[in-house]
N, C-alpha and C. Protein backbone atom coordinates (compact mmCIF):
# COMPACT_ATOMS: atom_id res chain seq x y z
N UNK A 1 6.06 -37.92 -6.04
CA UNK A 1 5.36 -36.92 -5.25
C UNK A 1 6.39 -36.01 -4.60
N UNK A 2 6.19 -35.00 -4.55
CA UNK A 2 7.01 -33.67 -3.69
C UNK A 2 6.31 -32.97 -2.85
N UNK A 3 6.19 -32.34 -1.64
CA UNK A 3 5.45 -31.75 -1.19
C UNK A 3 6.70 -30.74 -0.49
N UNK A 4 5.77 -29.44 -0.37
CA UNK A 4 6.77 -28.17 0.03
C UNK A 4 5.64 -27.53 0.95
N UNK A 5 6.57 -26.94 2.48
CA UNK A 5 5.60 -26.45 3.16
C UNK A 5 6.23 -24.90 3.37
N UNK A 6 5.06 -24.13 2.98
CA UNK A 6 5.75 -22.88 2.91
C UNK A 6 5.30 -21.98 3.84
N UNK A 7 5.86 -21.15 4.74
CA UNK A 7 5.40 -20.07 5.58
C UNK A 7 4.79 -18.95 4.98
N UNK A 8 5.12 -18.86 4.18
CA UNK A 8 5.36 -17.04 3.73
C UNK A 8 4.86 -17.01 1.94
N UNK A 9 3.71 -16.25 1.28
CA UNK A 9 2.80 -15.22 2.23
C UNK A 9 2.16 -15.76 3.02
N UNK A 10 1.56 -17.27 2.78
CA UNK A 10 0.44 -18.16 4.02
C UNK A 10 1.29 -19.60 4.22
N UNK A 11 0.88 -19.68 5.13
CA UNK A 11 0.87 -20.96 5.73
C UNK A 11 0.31 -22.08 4.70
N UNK A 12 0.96 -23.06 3.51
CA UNK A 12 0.55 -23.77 2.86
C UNK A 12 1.59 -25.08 3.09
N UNK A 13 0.98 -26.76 2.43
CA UNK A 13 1.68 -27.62 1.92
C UNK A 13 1.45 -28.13 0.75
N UNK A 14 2.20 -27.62 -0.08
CA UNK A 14 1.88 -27.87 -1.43
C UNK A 14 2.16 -29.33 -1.79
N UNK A 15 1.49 -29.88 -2.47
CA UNK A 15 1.52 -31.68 -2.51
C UNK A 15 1.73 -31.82 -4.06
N UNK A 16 2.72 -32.08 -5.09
CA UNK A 16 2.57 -32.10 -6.39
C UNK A 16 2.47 -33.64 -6.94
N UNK A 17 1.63 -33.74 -7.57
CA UNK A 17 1.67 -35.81 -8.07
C UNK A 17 1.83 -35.57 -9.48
N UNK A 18 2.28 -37.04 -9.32
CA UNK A 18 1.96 -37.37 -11.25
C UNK A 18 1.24 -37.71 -11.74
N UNK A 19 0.70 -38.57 -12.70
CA UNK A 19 -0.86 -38.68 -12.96
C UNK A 19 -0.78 -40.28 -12.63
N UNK A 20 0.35 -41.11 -12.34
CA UNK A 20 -0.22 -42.43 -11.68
C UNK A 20 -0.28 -42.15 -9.92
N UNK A 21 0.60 -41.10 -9.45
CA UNK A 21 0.01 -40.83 -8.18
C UNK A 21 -1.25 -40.25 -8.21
N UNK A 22 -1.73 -39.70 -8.46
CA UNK A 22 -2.93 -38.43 -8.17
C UNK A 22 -4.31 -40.40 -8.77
N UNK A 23 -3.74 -40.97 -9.33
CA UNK A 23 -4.80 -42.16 -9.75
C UNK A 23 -5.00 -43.21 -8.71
N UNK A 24 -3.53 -43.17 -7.89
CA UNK A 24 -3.32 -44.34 -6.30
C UNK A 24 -4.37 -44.12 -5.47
N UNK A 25 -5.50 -44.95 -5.45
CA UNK A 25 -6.61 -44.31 -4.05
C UNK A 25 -5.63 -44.55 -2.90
N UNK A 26 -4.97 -45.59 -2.17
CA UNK A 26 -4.43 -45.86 -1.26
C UNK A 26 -3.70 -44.46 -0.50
N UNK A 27 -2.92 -43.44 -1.88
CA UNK A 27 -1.71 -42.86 -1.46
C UNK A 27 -2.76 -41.85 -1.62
N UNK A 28 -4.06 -41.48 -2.43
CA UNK A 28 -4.67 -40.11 -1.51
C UNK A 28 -5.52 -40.46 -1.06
N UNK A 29 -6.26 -41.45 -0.09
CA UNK A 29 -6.96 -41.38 1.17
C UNK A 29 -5.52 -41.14 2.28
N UNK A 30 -4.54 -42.09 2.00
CA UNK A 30 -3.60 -40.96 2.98
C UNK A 30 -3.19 -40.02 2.95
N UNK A 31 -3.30 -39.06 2.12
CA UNK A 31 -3.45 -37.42 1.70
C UNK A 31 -4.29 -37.36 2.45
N UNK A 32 -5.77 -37.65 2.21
CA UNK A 32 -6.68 -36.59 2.81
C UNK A 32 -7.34 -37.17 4.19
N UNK A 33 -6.11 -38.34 4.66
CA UNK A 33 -6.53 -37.76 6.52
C UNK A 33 -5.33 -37.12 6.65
N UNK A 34 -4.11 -36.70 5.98
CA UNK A 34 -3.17 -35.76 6.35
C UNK A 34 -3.69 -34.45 6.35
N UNK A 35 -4.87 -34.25 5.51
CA UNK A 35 -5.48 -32.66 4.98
C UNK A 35 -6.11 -32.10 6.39
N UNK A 36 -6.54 -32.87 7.34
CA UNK A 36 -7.46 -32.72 8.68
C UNK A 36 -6.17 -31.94 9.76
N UNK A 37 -4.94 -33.17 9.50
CA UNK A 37 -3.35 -32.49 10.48
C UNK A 37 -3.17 -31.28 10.36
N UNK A 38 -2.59 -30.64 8.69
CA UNK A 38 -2.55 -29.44 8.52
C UNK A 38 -3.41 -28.61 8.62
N UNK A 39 -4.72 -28.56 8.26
CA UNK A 39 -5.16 -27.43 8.53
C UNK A 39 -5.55 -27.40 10.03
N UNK A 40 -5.29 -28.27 11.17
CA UNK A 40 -5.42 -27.98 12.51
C UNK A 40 -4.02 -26.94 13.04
N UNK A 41 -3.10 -27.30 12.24
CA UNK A 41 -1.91 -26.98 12.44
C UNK A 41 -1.64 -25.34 11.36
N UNK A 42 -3.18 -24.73 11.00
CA UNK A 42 -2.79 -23.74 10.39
C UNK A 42 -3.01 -23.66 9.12
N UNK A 43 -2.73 -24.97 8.35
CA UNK A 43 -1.62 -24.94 6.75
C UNK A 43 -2.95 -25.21 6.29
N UNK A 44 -2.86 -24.62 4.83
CA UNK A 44 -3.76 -24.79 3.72
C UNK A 44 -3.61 -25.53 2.63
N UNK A 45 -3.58 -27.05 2.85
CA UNK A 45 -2.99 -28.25 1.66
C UNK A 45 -3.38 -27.60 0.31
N UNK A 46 -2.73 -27.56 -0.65
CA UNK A 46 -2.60 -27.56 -2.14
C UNK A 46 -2.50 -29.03 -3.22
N UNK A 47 -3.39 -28.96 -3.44
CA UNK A 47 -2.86 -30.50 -4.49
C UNK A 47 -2.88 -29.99 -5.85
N UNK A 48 -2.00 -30.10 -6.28
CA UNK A 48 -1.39 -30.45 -7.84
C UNK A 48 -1.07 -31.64 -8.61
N UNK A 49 -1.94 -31.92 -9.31
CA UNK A 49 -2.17 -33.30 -10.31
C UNK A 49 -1.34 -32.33 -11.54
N UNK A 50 -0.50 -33.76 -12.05
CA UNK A 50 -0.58 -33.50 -13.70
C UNK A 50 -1.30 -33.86 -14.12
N UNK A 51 -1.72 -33.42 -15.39
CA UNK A 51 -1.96 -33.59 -16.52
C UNK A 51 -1.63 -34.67 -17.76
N UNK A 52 -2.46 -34.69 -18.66
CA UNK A 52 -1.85 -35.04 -20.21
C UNK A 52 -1.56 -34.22 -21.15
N UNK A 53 -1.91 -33.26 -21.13
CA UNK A 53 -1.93 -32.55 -22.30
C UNK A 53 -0.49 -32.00 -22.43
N UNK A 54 -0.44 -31.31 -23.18
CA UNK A 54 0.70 -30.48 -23.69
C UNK A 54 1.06 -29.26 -22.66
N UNK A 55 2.42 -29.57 -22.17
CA UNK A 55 2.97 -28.64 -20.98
C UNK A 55 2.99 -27.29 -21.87
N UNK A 56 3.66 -27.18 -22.72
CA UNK A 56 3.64 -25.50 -23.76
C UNK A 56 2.59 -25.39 -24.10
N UNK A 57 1.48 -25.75 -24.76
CA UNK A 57 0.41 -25.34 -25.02
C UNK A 57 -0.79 -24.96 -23.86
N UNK A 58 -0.28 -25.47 -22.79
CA UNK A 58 -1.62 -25.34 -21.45
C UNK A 58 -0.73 -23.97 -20.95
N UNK A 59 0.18 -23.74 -21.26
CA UNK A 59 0.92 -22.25 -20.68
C UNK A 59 0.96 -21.85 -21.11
N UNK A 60 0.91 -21.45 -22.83
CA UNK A 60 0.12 -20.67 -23.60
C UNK A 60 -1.22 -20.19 -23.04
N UNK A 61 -1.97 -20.85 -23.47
CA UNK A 61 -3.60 -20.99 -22.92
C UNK A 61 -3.60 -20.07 -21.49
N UNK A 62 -2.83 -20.49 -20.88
CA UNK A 62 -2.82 -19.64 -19.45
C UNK A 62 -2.67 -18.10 -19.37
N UNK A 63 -1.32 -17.66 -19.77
CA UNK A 63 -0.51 -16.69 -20.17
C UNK A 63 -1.63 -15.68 -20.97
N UNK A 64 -2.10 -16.29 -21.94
CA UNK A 64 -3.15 -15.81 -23.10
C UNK A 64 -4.67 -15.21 -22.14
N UNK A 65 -4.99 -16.27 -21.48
CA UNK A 65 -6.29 -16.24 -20.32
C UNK A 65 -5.78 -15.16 -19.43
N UNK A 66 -4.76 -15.08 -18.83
CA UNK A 66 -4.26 -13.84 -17.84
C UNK A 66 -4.14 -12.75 -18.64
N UNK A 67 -3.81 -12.44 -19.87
CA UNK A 67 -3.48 -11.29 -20.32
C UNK A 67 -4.79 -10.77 -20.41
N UNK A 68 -5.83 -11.28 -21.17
CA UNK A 68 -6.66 -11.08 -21.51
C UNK A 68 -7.76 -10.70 -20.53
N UNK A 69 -7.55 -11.17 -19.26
CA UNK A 69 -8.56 -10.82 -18.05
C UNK A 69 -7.55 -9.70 -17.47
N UNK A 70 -6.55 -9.13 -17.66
CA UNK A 70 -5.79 -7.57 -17.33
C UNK A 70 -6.48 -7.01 -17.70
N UNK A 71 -5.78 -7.13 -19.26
CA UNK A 71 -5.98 -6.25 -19.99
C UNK A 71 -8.01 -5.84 -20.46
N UNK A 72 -8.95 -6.73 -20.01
CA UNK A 72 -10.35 -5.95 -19.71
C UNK A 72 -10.12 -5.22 -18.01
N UNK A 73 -9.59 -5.49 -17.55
CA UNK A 73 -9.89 -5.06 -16.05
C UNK A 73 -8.85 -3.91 -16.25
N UNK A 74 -8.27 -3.25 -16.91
CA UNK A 74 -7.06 -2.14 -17.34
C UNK A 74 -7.89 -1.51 -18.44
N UNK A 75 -8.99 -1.87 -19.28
CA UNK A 75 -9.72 -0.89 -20.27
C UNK A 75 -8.36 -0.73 -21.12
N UNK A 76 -7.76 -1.87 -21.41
CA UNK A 76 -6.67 -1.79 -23.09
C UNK A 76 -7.46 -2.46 -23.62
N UNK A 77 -8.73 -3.00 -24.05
CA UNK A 77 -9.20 -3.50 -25.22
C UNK A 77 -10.02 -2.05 -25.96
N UNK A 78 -10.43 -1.86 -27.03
CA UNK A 78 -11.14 -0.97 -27.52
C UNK A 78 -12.61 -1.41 -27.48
């Protein structure tokens, strides 16, 4: 697990797991009475689970999904 608390543009704590953390009930019910601290304190918790799938192919897929919602909202499709 890593977690990063960032000021700037917002007030966040980003929480990143792996997929046997993000599966630990123990280690996120203590996540989410930490989720009640931060956002009293401002911050907007982020959780990030991995995955299984394929790290290059889900960032493909992504990359591909973003271009494609521009490029209609920019009128480059014909």
């Amino acid at each position: 697990m890593k977690i990063d608390v960032k000021e700037k543009p917002r007030k966040m704590v980003l929480i990143w797991l792996s997929v046997d953390e993000a599966n630990d009930r123990d280690l996120m019910h203590t996540l989410e009475e930490k989720y009640g601290e931060w956002k009293n304190q401002g911050y907007l918790p982020v959780v990030f689970k991995s995955g299984t799938g394929n790290l290059e192919d889900s960032m493909y897929l992504l990359m591909k999904h973003n271009y494609e919602v521009y490029a209609q909202k920019n009128n480059l499709f014909p």
